[in-house]
N, C-alpha and C. Protein backbone atom coordinates (compact mmCIF):
# COMPACT_ATOMS: atom_id res chain seq x y z
N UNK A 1 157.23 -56.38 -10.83
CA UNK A 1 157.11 -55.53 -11.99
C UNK A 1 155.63 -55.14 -12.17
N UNK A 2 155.14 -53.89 -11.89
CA UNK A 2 154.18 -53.52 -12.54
C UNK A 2 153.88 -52.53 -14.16
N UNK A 3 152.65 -52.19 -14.37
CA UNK A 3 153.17 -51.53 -15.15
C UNK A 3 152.77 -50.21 -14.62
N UNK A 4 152.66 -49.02 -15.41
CA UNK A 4 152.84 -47.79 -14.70
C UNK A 4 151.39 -47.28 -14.48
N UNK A 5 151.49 -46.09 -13.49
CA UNK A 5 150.50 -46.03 -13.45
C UNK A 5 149.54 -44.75 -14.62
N UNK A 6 148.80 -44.61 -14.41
CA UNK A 6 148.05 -44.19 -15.34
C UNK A 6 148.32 -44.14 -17.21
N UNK A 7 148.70 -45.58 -17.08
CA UNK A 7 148.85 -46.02 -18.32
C UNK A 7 148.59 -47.68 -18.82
N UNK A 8 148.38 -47.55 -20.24
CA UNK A 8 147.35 -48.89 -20.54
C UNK A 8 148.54 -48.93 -21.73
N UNK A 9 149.04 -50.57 -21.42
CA UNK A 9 149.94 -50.81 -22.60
C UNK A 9 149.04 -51.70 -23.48
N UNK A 10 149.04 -51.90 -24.22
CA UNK A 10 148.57 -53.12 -25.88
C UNK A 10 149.59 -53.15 -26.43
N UNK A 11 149.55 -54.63 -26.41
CA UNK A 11 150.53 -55.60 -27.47
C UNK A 11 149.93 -55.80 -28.81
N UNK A 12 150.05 -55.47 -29.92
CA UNK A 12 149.51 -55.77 -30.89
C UNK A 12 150.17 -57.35 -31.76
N UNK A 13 149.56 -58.15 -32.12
CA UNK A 13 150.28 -59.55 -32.61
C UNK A 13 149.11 -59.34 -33.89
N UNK A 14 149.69 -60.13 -34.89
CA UNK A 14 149.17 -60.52 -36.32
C UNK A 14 149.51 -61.49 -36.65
N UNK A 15 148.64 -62.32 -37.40
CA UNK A 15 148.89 -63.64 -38.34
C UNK A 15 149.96 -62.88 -39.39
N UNK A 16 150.43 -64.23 -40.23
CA UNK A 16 151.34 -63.97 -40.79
C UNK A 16 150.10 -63.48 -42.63
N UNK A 17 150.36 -63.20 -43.23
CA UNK A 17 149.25 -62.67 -44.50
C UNK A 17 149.21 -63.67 -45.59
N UNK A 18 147.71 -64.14 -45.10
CA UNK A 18 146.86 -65.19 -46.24
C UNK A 18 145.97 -64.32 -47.28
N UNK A 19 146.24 -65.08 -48.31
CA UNK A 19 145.27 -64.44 -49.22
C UNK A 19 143.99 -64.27 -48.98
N UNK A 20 143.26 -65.41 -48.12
CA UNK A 20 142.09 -65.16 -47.57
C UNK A 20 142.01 -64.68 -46.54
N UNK A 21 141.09 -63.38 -45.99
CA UNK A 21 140.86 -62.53 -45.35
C UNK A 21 140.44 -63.40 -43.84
N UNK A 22 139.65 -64.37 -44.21
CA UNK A 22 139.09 -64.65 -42.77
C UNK A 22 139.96 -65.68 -42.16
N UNK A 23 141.13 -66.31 -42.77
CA UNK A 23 142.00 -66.84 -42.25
C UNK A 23 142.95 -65.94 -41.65
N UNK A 24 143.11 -64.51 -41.56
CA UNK A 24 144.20 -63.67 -41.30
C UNK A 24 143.67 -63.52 -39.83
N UNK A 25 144.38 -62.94 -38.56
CA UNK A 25 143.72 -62.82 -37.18
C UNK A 25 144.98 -61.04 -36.74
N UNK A 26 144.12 -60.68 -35.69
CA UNK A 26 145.20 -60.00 -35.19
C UNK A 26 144.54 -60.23 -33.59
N UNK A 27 145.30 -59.83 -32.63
CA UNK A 27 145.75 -60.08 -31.10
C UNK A 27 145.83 -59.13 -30.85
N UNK A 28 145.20 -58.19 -29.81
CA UNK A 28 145.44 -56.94 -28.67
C UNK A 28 145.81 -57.85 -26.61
N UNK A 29 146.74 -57.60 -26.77
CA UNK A 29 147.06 -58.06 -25.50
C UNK A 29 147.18 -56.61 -25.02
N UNK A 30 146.34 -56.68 -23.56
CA UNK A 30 146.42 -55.28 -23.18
C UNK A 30 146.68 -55.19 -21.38
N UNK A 31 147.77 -54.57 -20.55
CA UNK A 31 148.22 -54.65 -19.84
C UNK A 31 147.53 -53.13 -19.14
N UNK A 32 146.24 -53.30 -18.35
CA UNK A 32 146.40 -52.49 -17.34
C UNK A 32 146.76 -51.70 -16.51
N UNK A 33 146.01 -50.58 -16.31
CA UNK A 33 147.19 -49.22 -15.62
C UNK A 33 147.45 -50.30 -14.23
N UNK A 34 148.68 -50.30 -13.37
CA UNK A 34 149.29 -50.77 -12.50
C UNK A 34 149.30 -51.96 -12.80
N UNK A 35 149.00 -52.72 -13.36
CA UNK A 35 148.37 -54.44 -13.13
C UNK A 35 150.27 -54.96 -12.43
N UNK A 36 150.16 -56.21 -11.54
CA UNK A 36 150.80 -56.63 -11.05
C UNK A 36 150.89 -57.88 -11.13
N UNK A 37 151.37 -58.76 -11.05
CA UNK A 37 151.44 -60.52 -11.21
C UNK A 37 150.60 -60.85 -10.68
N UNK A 38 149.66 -60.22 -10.01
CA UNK A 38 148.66 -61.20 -9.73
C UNK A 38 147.13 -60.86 -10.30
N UNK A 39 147.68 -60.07 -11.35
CA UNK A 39 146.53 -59.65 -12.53
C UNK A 39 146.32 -60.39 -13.27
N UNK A 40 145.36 -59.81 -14.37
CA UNK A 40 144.83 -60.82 -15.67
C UNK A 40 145.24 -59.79 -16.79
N UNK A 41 145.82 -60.56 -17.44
CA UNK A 41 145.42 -59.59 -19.04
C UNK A 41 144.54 -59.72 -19.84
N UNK A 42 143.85 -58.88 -20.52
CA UNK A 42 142.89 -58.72 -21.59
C UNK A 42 143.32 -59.37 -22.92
N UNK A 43 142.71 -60.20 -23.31
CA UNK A 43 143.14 -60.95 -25.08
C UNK A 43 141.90 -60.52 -25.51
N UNK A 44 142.11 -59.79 -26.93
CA UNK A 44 141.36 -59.71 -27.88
C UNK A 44 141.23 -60.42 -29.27
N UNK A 45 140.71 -61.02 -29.58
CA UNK A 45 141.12 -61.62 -31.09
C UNK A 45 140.21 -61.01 -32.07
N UNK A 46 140.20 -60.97 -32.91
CA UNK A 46 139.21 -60.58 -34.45
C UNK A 46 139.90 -61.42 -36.02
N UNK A 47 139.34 -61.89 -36.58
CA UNK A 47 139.65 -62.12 -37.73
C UNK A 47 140.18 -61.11 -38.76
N UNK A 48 140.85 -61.20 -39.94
CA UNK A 48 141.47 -60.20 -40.81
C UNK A 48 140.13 -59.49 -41.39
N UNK A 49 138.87 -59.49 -41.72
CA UNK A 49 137.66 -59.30 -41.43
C UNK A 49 136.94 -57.92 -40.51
N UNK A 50 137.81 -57.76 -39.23
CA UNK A 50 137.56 -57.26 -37.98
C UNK A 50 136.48 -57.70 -37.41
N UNK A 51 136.16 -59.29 -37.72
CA UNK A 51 134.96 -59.79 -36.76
C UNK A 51 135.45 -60.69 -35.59
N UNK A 52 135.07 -60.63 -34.68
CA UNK A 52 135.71 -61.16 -33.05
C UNK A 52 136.13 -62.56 -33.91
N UNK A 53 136.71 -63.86 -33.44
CA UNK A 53 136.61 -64.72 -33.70
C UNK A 53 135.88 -65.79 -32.69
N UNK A 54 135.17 -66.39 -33.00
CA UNK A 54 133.88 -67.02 -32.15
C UNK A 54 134.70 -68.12 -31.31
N UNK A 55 135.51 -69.05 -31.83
CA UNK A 55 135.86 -70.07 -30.84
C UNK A 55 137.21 -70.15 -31.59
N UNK A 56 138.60 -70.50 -30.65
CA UNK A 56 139.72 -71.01 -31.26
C UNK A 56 140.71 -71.47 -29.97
N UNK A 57 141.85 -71.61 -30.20
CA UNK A 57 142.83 -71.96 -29.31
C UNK A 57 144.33 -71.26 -29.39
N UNK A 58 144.52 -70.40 -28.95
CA UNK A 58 145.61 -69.64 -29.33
C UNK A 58 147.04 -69.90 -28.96
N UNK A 59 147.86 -70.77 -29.01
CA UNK A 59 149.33 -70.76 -28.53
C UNK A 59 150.10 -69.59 -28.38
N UNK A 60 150.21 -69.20 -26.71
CA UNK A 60 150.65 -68.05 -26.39
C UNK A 60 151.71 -68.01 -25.28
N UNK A 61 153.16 -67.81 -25.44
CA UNK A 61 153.42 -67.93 -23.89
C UNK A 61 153.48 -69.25 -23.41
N UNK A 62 153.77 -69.76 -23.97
CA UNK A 62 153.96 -71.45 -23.89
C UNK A 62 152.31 -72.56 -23.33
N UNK A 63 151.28 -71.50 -23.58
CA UNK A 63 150.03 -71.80 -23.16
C UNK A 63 149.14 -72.16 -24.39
N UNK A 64 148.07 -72.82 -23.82
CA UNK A 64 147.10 -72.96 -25.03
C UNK A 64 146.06 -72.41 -24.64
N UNK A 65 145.50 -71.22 -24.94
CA UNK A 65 144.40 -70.25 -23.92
C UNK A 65 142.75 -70.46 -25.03
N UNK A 66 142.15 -70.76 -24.54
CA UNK A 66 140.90 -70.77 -24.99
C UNK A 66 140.11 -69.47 -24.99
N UNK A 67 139.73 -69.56 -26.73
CA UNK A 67 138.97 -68.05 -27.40
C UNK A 67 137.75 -67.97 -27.78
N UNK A 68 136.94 -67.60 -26.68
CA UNK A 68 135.20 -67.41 -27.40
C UNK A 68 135.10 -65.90 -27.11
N UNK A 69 133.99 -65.95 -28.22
CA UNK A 69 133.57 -64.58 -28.40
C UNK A 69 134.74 -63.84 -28.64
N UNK A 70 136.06 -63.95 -29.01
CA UNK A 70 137.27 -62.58 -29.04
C UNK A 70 137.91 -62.39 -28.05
N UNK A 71 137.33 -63.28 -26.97
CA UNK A 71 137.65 -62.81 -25.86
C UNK A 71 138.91 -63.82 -25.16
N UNK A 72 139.88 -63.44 -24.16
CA UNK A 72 140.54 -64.89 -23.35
C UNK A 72 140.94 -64.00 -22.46
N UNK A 73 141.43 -64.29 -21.16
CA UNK A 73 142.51 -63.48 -20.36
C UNK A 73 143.37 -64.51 -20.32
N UNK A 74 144.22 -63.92 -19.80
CA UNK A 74 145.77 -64.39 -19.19
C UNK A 74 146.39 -63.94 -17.98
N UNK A 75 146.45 -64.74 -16.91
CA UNK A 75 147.58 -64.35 -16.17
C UNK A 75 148.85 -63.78 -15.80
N UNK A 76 149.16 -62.82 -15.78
CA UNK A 76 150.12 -61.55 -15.91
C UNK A 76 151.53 -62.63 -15.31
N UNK A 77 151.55 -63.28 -14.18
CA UNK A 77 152.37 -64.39 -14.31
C UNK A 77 152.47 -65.31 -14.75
N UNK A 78 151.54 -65.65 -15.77
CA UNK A 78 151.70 -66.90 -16.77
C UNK A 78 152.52 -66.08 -18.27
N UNK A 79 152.05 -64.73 -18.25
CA UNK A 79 152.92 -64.03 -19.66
C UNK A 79 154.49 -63.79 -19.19
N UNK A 80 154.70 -63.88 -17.66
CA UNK A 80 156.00 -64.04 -17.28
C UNK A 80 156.93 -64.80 -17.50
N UNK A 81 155.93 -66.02 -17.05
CA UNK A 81 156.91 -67.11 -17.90
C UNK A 81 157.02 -67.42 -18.72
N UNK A 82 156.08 -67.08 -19.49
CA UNK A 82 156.06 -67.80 -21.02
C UNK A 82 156.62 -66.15 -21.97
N UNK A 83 157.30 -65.61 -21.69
CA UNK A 83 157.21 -64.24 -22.86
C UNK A 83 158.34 -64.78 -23.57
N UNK A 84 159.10 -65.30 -23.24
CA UNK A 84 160.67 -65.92 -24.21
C UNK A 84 160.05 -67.05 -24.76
N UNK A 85 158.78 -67.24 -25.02
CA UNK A 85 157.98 -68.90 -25.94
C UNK A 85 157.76 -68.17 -27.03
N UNK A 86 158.45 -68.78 -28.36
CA UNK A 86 158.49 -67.77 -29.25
C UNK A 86 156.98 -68.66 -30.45
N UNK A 87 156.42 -69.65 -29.82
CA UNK A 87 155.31 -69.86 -30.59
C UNK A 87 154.19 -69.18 -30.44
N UNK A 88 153.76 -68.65 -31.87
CA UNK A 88 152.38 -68.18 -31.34
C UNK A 88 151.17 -68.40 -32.85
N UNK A 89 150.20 -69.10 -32.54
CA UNK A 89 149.20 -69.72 -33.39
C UNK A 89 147.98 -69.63 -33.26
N UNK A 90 147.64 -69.34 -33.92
CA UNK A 90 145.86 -69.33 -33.89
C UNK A 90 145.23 -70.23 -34.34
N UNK A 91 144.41 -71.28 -34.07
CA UNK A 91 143.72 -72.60 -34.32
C UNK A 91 142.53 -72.73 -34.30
N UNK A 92 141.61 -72.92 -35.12
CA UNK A 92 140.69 -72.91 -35.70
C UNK A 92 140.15 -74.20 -35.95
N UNK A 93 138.40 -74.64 -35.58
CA UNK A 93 137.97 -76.25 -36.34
C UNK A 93 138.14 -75.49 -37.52
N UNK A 94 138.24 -76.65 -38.60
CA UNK A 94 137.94 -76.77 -39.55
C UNK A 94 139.38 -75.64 -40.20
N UNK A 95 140.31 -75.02 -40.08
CA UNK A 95 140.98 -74.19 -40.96
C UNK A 95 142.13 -74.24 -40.08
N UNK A 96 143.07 -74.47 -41.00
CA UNK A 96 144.63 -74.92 -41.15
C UNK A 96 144.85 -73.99 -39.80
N UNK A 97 146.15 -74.44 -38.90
CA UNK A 97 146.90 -73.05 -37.81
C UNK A 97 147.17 -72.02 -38.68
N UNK A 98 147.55 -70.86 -38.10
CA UNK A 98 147.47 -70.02 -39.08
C UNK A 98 148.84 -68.93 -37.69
N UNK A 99 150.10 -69.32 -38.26
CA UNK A 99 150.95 -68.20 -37.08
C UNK A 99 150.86 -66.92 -37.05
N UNK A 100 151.99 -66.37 -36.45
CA UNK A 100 151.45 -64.66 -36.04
C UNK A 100 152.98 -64.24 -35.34
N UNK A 101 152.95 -62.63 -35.43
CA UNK A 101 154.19 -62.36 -34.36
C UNK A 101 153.90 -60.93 -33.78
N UNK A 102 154.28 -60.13 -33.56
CA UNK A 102 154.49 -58.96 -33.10
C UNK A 102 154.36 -58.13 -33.94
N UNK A 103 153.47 -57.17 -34.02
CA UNK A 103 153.81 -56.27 -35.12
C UNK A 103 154.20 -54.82 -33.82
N UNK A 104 154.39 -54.01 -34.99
CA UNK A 104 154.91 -52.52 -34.24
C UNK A 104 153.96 -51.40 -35.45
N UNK A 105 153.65 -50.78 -34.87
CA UNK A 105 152.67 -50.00 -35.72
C UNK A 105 153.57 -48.24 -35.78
């Protein structure tokens, strides 16, 4: 399965809505024109804020992917196996998990 060519998919994911802003997160998972299983995907994170989030641990895909700077990739065959893992969390020192799902814009 690739994806097509001359096209760039993004997954958009969101925390679920805290009253406090910097506990809220959103997720750009972004799938590369052609990318193939033996690609990486792009993770973006930012706080409800729109500031990157500096360090966290994201439960994704049945993975626990490590987040500095906003940044993580993923293995295009690790989102294979894990896309039916219906946990997904954002973890933070110091501030409670905070879940998330799919949004559609």
């Amino acid at each position: 399965m690739k994806t097509p060519p001359g096209k760039t998919i993004t997954m958009t994911f969101v925390s679920h809505q805290m009253r406090d802003k910097k506990l809220r997160w959103a997720m750009n998972l972004t799938f590369p024109e052609g990318i193939g299983e033996d690609g990486f995907l792009a993770i973006q994170v930012e706080d409800g804020e729109g500031v990157p989030v500096k360090s966290a641990t994201l439960e994704f895909a049945g993975k626990a992917i490590k987040i500095k700077d906003g940044c993580a990739k993923l293995a295009y065959s690790e989102f294979i196996k894990g896309k039916h893992e219906k946990a997904l969390w954002l973890k933070r020192r110091g501030m409670e998990p905070i879940p998330g799902a799919l949004t559609f814009a």
